[in-house]
PDB file of N, CA and C in Angstrom:
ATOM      1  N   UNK A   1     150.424  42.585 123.384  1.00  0.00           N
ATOM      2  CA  UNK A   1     151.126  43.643 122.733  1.00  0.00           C
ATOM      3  C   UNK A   1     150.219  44.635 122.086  1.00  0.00           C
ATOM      4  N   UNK A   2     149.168  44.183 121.420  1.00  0.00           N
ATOM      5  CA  UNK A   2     148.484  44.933 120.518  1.00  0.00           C
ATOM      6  C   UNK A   2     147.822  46.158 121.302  1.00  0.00           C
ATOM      7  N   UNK A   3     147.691  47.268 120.891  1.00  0.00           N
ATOM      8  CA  UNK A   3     147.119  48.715 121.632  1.00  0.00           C
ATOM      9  C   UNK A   3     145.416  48.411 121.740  1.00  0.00           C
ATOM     10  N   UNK A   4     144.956  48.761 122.814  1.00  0.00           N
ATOM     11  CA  UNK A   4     143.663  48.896 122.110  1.00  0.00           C
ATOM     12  C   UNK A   4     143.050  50.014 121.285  1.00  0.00           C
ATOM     13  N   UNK A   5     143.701  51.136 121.231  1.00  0.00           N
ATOM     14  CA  UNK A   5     143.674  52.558 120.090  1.00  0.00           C
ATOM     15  C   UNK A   5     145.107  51.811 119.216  1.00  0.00           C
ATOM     16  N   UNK A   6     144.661  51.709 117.756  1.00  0.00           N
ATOM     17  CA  UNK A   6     145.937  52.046 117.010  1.00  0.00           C
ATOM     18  C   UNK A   6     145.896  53.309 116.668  1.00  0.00           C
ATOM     19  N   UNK A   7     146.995  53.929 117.101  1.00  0.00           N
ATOM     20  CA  UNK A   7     146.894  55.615 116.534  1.00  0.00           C
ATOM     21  C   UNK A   7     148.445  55.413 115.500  1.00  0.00           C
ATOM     22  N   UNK A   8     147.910  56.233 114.396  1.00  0.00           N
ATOM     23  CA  UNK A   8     148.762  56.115 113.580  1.00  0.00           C
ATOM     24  C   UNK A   8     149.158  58.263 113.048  1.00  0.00           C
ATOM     25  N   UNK A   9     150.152  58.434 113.101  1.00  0.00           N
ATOM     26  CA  UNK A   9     151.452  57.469 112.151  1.00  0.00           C
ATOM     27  C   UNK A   9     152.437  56.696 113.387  1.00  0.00           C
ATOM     28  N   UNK A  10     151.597  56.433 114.474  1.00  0.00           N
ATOM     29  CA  UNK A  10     152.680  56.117 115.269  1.00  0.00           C
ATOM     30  C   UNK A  10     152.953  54.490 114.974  1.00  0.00           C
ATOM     31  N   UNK A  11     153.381  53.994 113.995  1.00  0.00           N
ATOM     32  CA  UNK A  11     153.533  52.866 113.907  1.00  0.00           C
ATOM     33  C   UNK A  11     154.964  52.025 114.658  1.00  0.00           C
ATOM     34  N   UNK A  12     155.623  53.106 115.402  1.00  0.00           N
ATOM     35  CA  UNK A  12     156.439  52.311 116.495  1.00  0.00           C
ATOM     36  C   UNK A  12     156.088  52.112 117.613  1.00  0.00           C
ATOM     37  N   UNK A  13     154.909  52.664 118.130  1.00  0.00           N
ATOM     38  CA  UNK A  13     154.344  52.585 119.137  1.00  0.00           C
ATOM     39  C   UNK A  13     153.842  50.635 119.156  1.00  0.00           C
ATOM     40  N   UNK A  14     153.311  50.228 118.271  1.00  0.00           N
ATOM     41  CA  UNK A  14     152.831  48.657 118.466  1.00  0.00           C
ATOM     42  C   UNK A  14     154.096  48.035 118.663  1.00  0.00           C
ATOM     43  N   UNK A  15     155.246  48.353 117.736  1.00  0.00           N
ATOM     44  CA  UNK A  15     156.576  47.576 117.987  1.00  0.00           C
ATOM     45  C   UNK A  15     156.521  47.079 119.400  1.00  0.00           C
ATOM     46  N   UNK A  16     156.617  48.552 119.648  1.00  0.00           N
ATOM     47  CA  UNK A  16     157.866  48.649 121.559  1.00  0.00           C
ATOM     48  C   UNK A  16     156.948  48.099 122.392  1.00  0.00           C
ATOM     49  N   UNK A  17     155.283  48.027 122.069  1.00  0.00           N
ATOM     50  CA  UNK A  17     154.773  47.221 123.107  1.00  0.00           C
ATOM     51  C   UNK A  17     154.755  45.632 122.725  1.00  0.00           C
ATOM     52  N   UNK A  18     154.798  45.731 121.337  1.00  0.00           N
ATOM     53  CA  UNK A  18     155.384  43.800 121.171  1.00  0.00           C
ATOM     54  C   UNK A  18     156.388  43.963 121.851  1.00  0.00           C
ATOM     55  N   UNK A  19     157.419  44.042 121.707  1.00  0.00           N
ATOM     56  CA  UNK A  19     158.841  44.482 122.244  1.00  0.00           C
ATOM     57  C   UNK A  19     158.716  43.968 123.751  1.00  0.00           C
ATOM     58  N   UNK A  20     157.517  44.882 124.542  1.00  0.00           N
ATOM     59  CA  UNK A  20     157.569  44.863 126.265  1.00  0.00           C
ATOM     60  C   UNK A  20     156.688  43.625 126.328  1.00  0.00           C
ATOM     61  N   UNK A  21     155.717  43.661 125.636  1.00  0.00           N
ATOM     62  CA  UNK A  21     154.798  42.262 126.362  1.00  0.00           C
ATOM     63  C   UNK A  21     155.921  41.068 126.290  1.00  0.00           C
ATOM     64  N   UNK A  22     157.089  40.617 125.019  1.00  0.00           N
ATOM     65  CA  UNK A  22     157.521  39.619 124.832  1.00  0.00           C
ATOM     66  C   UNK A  22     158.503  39.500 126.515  1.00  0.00           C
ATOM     67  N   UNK A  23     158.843  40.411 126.729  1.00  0.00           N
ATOM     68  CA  UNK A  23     159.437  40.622 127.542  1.00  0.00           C
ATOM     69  C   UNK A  23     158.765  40.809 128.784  1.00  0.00           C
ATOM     70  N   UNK A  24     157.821  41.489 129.436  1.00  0.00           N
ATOM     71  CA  UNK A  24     157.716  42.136 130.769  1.00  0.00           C
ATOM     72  C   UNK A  24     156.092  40.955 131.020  1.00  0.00           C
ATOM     73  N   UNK A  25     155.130  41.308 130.112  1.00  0.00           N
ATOM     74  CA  UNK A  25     153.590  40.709 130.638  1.00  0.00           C
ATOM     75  C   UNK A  25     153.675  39.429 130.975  1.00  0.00           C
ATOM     76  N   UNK A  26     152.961  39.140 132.048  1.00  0.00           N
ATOM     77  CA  UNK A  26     152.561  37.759 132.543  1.00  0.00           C
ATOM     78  C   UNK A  26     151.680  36.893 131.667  1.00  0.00           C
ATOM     79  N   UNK A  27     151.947  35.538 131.548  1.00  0.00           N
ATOM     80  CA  UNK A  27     151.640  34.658 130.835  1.00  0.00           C
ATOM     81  C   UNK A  27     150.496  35.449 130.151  1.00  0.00           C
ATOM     82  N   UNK A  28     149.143  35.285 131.467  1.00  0.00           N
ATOM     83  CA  UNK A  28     147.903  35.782 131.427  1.00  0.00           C
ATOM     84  C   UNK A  28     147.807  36.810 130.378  1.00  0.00           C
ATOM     85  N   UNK A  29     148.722  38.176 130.397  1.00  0.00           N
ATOM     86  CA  UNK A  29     148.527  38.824 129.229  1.00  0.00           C
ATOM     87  C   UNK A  29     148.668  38.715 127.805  1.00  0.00           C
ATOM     88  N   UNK A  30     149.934  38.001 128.021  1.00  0.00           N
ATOM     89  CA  UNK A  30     150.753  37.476 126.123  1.00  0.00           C
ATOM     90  C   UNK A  30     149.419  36.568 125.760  1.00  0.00           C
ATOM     91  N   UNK A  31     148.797  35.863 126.377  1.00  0.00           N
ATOM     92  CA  UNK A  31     147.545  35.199 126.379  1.00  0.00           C
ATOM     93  C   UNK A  31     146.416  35.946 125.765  1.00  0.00           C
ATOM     94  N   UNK A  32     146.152  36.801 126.446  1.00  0.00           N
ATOM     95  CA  UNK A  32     145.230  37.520 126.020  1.00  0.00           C
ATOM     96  C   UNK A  32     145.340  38.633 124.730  1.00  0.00           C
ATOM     97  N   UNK A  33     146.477  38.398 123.969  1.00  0.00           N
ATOM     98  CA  UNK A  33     146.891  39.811 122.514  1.00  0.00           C
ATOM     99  C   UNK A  33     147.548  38.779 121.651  1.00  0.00           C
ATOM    100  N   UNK A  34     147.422  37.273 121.730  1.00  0.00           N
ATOM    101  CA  UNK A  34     147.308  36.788 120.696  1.00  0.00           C
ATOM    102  C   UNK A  34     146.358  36.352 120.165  1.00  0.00           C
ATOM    103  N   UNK A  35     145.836  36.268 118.619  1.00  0.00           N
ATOM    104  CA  UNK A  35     144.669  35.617 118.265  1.00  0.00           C
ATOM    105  C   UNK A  35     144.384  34.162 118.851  1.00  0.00           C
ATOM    106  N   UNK A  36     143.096  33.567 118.374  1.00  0.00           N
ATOM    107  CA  UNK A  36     142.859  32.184 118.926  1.00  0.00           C
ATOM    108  C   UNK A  36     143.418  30.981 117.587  1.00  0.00           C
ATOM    109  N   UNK A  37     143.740  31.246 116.598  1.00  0.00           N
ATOM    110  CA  UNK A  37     144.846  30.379 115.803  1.00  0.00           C
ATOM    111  C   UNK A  37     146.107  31.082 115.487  1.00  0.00           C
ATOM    112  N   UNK A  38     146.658  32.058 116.282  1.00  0.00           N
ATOM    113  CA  UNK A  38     147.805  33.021 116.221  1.00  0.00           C
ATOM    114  C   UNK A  38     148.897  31.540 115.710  1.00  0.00           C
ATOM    115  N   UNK A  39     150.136  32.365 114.813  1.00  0.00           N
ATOM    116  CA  UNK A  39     151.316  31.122 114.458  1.00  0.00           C
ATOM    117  C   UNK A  39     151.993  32.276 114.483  1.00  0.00           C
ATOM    118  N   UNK A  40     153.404  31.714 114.496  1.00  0.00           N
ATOM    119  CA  UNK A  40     155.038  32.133 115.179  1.00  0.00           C
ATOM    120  C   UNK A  40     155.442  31.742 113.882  1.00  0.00           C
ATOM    121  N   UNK A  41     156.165  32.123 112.920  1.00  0.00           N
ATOM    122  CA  UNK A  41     157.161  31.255 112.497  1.00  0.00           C
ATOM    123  C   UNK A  41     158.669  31.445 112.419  1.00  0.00           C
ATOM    124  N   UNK A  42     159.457  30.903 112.985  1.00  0.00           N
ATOM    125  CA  UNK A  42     161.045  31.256 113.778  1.00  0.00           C
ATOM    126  C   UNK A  42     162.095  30.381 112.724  1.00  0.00           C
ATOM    127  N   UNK A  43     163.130  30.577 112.646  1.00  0.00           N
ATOM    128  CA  UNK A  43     164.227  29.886 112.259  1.00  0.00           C
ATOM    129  C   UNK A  43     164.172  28.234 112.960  1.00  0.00           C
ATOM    130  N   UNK A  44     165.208  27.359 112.131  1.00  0.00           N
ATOM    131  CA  UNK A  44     165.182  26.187 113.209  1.00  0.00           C
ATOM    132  C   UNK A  44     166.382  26.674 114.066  1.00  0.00           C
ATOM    133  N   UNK A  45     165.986  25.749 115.259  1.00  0.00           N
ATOM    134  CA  UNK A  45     165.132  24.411 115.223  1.00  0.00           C
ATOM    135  C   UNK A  45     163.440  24.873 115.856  1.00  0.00           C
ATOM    136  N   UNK A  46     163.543  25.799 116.065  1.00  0.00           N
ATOM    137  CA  UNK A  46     161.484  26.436 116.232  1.00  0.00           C
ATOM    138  C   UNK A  46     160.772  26.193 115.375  1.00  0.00           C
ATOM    139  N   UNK A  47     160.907  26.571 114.712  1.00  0.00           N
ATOM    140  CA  UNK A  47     159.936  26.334 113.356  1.00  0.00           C
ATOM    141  C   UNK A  47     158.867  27.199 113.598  1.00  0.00           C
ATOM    142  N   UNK A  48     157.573  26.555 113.314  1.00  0.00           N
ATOM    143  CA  UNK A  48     156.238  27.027 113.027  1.00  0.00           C
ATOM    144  C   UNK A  48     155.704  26.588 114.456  1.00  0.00           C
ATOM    145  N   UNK A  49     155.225  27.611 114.997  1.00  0.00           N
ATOM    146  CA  UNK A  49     154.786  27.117 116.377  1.00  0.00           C
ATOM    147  C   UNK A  49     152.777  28.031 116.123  1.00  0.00           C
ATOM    148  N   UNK A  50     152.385  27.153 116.838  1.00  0.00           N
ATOM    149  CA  UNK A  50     150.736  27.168 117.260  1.00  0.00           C
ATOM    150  C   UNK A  50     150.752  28.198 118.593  1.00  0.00           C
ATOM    151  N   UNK A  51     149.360  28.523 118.647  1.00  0.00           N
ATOM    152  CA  UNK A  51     149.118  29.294 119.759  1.00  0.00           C
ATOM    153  C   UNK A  51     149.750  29.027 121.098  1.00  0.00           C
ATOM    154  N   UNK A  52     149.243  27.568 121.327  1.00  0.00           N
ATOM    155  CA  UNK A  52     149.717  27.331 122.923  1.00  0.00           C
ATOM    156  C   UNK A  52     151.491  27.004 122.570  1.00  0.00           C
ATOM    157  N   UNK A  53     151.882  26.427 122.015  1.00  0.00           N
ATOM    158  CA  UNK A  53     153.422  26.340 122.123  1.00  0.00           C
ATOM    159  C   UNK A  53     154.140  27.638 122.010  1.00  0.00           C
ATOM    160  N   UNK A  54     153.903  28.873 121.207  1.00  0.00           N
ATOM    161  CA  UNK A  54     154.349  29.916 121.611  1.00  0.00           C
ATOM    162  C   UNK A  54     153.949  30.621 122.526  1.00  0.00           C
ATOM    163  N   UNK A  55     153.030  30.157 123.389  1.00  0.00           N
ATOM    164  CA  UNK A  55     152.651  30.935 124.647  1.00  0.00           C
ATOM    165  C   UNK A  55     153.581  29.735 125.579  1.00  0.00           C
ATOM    166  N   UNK A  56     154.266  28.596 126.057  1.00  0.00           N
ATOM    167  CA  UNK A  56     154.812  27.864 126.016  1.00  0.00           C
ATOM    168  C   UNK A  56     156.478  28.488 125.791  1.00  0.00           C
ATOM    169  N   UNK A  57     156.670  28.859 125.107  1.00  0.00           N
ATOM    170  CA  UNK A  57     158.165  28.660 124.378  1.00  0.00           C
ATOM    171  C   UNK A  57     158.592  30.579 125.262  1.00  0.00           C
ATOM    172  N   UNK A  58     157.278  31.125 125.274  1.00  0.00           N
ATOM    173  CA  UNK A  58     157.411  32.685 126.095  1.00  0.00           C
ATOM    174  C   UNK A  58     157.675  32.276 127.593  1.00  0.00           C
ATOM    175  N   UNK A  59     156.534  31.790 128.279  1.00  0.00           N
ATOM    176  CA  UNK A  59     156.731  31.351 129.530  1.00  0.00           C
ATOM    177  C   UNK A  59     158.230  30.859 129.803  1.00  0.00           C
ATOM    178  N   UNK A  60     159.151  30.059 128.712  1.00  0.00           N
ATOM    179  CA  UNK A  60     160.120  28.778 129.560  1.00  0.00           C
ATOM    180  C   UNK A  60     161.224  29.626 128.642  1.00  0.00           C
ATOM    181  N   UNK A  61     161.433  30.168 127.874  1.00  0.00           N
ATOM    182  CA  UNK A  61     162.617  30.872 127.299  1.00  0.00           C
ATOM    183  C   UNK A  61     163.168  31.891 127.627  1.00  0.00           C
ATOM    184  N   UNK A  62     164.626  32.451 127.630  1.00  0.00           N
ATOM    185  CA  UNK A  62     165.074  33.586 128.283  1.00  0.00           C
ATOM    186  C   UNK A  62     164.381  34.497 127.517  1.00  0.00           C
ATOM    187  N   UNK A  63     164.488  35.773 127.887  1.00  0.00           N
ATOM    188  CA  UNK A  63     163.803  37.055 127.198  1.00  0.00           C
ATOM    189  C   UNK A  63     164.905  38.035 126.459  1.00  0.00           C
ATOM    190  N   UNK A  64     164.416  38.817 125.930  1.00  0.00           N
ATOM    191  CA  UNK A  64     165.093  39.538 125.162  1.00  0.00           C
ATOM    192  C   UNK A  64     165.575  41.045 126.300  1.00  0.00           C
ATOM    193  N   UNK A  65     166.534  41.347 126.759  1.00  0.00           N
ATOM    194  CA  UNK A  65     166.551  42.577 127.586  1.00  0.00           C
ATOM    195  C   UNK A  65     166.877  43.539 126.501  1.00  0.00           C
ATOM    196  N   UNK A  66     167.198  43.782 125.497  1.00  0.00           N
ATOM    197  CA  UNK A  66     167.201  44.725 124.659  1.00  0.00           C
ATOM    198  C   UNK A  66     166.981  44.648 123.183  1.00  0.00           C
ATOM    199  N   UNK A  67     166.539  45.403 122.363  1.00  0.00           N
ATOM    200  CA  UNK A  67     165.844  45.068 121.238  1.00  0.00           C
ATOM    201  C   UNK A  67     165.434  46.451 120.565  1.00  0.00           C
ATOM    202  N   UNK A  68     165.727  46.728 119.100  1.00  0.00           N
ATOM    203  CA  UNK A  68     165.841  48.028 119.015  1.00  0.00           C
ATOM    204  C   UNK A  68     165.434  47.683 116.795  1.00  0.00           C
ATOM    205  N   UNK A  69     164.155  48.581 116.993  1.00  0.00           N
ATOM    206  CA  UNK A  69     163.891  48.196 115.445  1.00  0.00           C
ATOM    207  C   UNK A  69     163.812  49.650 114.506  1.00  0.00           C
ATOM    208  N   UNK A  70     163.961  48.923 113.483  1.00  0.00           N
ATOM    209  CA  UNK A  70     164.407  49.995 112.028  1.00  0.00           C
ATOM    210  C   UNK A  70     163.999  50.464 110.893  1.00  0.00           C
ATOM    211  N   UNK A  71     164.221  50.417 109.843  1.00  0.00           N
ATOM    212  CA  UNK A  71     163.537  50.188 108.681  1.00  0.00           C
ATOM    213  C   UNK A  71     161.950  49.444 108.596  1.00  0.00           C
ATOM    214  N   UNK A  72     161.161  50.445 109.824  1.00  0.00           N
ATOM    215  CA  UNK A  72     159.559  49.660 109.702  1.00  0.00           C
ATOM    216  C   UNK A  72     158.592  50.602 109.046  1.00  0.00           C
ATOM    217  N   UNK A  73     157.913  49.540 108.743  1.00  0.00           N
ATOM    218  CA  UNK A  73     157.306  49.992 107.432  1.00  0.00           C
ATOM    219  C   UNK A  73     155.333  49.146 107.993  1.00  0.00           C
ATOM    220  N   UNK A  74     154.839  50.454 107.776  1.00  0.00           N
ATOM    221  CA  UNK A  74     153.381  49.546 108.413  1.00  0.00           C
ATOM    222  C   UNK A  74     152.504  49.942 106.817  1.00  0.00           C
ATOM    223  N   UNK A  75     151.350  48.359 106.476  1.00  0.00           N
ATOM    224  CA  UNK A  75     150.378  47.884 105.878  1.00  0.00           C
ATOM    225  C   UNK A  75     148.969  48.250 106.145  1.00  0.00           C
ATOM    226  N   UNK A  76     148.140  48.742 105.727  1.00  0.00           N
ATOM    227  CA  UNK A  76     147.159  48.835 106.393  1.00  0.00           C
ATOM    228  C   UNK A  76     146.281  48.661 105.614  1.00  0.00           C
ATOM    229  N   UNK A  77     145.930  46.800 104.976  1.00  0.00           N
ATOM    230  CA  UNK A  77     144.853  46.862 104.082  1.00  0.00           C
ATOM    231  C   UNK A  77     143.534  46.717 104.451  1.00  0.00           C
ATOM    232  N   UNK A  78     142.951  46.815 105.282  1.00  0.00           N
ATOM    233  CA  UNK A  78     142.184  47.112 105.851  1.00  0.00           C
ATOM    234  C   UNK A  78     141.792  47.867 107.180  1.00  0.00           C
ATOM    235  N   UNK A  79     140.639  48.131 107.860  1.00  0.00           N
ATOM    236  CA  UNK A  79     141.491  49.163 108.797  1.00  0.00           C
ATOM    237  C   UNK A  79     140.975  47.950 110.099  1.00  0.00           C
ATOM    238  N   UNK A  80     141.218  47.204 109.717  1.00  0.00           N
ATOM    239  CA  UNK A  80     140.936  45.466 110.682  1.00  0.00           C
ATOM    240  C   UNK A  80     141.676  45.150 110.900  1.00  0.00           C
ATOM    241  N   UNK A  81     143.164  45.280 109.779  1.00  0.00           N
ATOM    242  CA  UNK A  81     144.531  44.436 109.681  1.00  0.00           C
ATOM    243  C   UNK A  81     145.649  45.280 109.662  1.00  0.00           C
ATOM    244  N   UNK A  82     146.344  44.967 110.790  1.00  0.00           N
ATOM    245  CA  UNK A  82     147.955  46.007 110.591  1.00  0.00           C
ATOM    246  C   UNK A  82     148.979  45.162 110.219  1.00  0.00           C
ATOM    247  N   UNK A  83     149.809  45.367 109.325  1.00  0.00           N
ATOM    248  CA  UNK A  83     150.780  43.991 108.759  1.00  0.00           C
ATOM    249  C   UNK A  83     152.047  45.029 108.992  1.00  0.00           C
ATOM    250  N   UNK A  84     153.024  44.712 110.023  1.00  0.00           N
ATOM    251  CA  UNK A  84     154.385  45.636 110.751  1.00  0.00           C
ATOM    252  C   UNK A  84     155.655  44.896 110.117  1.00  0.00           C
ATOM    253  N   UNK A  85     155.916  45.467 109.116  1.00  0.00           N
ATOM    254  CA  UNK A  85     157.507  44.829 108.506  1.00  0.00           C
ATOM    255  C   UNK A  85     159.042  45.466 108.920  1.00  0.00           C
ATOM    256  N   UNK A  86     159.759  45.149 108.995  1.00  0.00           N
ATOM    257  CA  UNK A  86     160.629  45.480 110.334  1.00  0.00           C
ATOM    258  C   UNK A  86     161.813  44.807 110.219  1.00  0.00           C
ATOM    259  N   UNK A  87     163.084  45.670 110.422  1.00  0.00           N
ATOM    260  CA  UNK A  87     164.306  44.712 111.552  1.00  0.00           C
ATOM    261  C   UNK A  87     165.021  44.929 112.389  1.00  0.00           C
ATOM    262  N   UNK A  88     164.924  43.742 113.408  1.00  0.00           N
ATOM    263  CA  UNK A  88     165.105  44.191 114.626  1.00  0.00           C
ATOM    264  C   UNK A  88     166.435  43.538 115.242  1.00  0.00           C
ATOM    265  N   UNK A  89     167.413  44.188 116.040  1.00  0.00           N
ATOM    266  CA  UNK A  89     168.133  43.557 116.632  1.00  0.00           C
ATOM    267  C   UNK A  89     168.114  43.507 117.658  1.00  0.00           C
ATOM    268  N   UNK A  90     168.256  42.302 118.304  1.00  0.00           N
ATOM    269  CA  UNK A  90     168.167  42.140 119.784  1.00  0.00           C
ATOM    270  C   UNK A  90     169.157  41.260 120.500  1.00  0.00           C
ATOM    271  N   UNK A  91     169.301  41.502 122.253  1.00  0.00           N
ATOM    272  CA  UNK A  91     170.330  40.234 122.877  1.00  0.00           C
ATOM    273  C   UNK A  91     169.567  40.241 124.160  1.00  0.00           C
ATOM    274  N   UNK A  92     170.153  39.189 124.088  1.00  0.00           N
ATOM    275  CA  UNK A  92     169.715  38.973 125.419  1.00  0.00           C
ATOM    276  C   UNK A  92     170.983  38.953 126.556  1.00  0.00           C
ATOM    277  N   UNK A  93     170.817  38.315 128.197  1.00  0.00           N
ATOM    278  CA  UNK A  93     171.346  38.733 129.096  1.00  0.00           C
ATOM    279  C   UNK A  93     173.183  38.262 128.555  1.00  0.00           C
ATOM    280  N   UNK A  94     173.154  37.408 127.594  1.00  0.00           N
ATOM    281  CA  UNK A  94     174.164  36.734 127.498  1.00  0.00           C
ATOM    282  C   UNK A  94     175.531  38.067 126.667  1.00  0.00           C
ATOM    283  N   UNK A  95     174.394  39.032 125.800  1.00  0.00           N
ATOM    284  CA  UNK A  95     174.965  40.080 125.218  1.00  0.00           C
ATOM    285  C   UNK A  95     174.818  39.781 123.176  1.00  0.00           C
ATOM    286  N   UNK A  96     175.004  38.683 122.785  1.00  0.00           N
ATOM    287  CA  UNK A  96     175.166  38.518 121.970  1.00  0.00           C
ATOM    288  C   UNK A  96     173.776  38.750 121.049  1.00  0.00           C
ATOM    289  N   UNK A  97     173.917  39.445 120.079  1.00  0.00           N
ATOM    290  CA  UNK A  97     173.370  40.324 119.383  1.00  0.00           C
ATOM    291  C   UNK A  97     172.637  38.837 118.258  1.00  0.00           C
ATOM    292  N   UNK A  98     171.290  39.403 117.937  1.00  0.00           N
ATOM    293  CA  UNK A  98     170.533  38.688 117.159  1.00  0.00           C
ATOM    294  C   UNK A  98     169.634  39.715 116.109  1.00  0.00           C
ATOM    295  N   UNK A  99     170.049  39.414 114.904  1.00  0.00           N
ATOM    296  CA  UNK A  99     169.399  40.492 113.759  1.00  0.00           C
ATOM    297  C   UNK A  99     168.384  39.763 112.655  1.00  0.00           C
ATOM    298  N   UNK A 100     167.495  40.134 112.564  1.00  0.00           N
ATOM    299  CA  UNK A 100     166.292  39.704 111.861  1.00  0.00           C
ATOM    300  C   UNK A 100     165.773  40.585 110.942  1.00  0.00           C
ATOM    301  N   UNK A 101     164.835  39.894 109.658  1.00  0.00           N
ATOM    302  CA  UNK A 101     163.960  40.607 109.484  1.00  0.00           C
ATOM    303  C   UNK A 101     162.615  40.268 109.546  1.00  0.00           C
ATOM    304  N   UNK A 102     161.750  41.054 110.205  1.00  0.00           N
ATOM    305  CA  UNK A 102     160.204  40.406 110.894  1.00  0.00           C
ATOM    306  C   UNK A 102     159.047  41.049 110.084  1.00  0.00           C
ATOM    307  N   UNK A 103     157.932  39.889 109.884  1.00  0.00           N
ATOM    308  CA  UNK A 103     157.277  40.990 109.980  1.00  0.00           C
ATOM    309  C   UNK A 103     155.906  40.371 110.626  1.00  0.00           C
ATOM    310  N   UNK A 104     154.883  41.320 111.032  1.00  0.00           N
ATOM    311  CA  UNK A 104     153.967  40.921 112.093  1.00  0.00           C
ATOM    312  C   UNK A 104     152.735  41.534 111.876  1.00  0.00           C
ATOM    313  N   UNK A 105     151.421  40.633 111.812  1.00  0.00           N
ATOM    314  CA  UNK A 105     150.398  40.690 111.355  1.00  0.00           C
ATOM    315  C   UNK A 105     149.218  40.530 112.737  1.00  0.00           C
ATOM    316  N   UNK A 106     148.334  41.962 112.829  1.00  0.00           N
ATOM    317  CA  UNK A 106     147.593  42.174 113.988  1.00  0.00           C
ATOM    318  C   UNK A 106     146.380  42.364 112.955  1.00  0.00           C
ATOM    319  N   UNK A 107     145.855  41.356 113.752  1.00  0.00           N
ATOM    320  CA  UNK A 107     143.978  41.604 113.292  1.00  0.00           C
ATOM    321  C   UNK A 107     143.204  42.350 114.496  1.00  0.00           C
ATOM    322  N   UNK A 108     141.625  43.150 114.069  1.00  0.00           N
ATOM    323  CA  UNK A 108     141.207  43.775 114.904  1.00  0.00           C
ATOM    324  C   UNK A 108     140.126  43.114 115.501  1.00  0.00           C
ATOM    325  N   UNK A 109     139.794  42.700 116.661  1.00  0.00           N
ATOM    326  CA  UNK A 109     138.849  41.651 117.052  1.00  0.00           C
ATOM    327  C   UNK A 109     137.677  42.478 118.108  1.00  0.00           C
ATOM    328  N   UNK A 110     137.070  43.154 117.721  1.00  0.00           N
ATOM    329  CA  UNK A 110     136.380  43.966 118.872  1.00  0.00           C
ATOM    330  C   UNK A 110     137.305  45.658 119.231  1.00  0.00           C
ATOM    331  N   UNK A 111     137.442  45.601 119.999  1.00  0.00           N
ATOM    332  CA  UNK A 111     138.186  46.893 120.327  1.00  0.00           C
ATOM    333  C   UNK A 111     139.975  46.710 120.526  1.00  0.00           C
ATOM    334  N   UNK A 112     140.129  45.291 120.578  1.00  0.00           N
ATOM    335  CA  UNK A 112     142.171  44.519 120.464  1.00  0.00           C
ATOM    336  C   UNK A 112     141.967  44.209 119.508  1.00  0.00           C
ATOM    337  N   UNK A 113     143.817  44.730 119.212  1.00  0.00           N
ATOM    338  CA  UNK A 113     144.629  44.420 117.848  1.00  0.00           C
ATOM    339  C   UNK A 113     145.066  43.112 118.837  1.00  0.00           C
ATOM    340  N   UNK A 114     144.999  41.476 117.694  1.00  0.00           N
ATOM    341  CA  UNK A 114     145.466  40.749 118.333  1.00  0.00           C
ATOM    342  C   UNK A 114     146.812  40.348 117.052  1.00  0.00           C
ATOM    343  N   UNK A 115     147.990  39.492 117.729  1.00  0.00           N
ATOM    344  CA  UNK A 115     148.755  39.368 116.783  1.00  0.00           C
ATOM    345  C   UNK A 115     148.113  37.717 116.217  1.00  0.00           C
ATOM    346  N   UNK A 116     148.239  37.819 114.843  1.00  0.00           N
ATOM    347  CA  UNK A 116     148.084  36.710 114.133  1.00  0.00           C
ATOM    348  C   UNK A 116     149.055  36.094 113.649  1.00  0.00           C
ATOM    349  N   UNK A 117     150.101  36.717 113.409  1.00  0.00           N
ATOM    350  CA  UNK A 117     151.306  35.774 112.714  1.00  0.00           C
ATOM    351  C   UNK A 117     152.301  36.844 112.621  1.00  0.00           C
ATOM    352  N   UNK A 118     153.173  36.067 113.354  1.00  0.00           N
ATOM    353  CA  UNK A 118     154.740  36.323 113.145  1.00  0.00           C
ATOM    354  C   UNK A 118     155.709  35.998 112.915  1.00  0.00           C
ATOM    355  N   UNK A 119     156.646  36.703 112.111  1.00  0.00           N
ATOM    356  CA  UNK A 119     157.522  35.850 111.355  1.00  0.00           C
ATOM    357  C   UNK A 119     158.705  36.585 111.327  1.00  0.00           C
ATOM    358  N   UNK A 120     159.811  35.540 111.466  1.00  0.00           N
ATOM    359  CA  UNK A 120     161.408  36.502 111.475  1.00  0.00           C
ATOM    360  C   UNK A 120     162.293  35.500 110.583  1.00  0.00           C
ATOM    361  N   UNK A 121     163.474  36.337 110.103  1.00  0.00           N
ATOM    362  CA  UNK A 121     164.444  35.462 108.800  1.00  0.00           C
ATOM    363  C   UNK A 121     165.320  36.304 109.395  1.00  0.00           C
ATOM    364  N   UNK A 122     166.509  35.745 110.238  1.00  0.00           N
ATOM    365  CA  UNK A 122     167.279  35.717 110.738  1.00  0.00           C
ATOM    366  C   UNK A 122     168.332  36.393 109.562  1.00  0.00           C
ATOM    367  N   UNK A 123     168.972  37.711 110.193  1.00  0.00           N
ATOM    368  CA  UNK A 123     170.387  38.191 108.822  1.00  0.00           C
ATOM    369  C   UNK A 123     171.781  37.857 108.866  1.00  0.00           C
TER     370      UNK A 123
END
């Protein structure tokens, strides 16, 4: 997901590509734009998931076909760390609508923003 330019003020621009990688990139990529101790943390019954189980839980879970965020608000305490606070609603193929509030923490590792931790509280 992470850009390799963060250009700002476009701070919806990182969303919609979290947004597409969760959705569209092959394993190989979601692989490659998370950190190497990246954590998930989801409602139950998910919980707190580790690198490989949320690369795991992406591969074998339906996807989100639509998803549309709001009230975001970007952190920038360092210019290493983007912290994306957010809520998003989304459904999937089934239709039924899922509303959260997220927020999502990209560290800068070389020239990739990788995501380090993400987190949603279901509304």
């Amino acid at each position: 997901m992470p850009p390799s330019v963060f250009l700002l003020p476009s701070r919806y621009l990182l969303l919609e590509r979290y947004r597409r990688t969760c959705n569209i990139y092959a394993r190989s990529k979601r692989d490659s734009t998370l950190a190497e101790h990246a954590l998930m943390v989801f409602p139950a019954p998910a919980g707190v998931l580790d690198r490989a189980a949320t690369l795991d839980s992406i591969q074998s879970g339906s996807r989100w076909v639509h998803a549309n965020f709001e009230k975001r608000e970007l952190l920038r305490p360092t210019d290493r760390v983007a912290l994306l606070v957010y809520s998003a609603t989304a459904s999937r193929h089934e239709g039924v609508a899922y509303r959260a509030l997220c927020s999502s923490t990209y560290v800068k590792q070389g020239d990739a923003w990788l995501l380090a931790l993400h987190h949603q509280t279901p509304q």
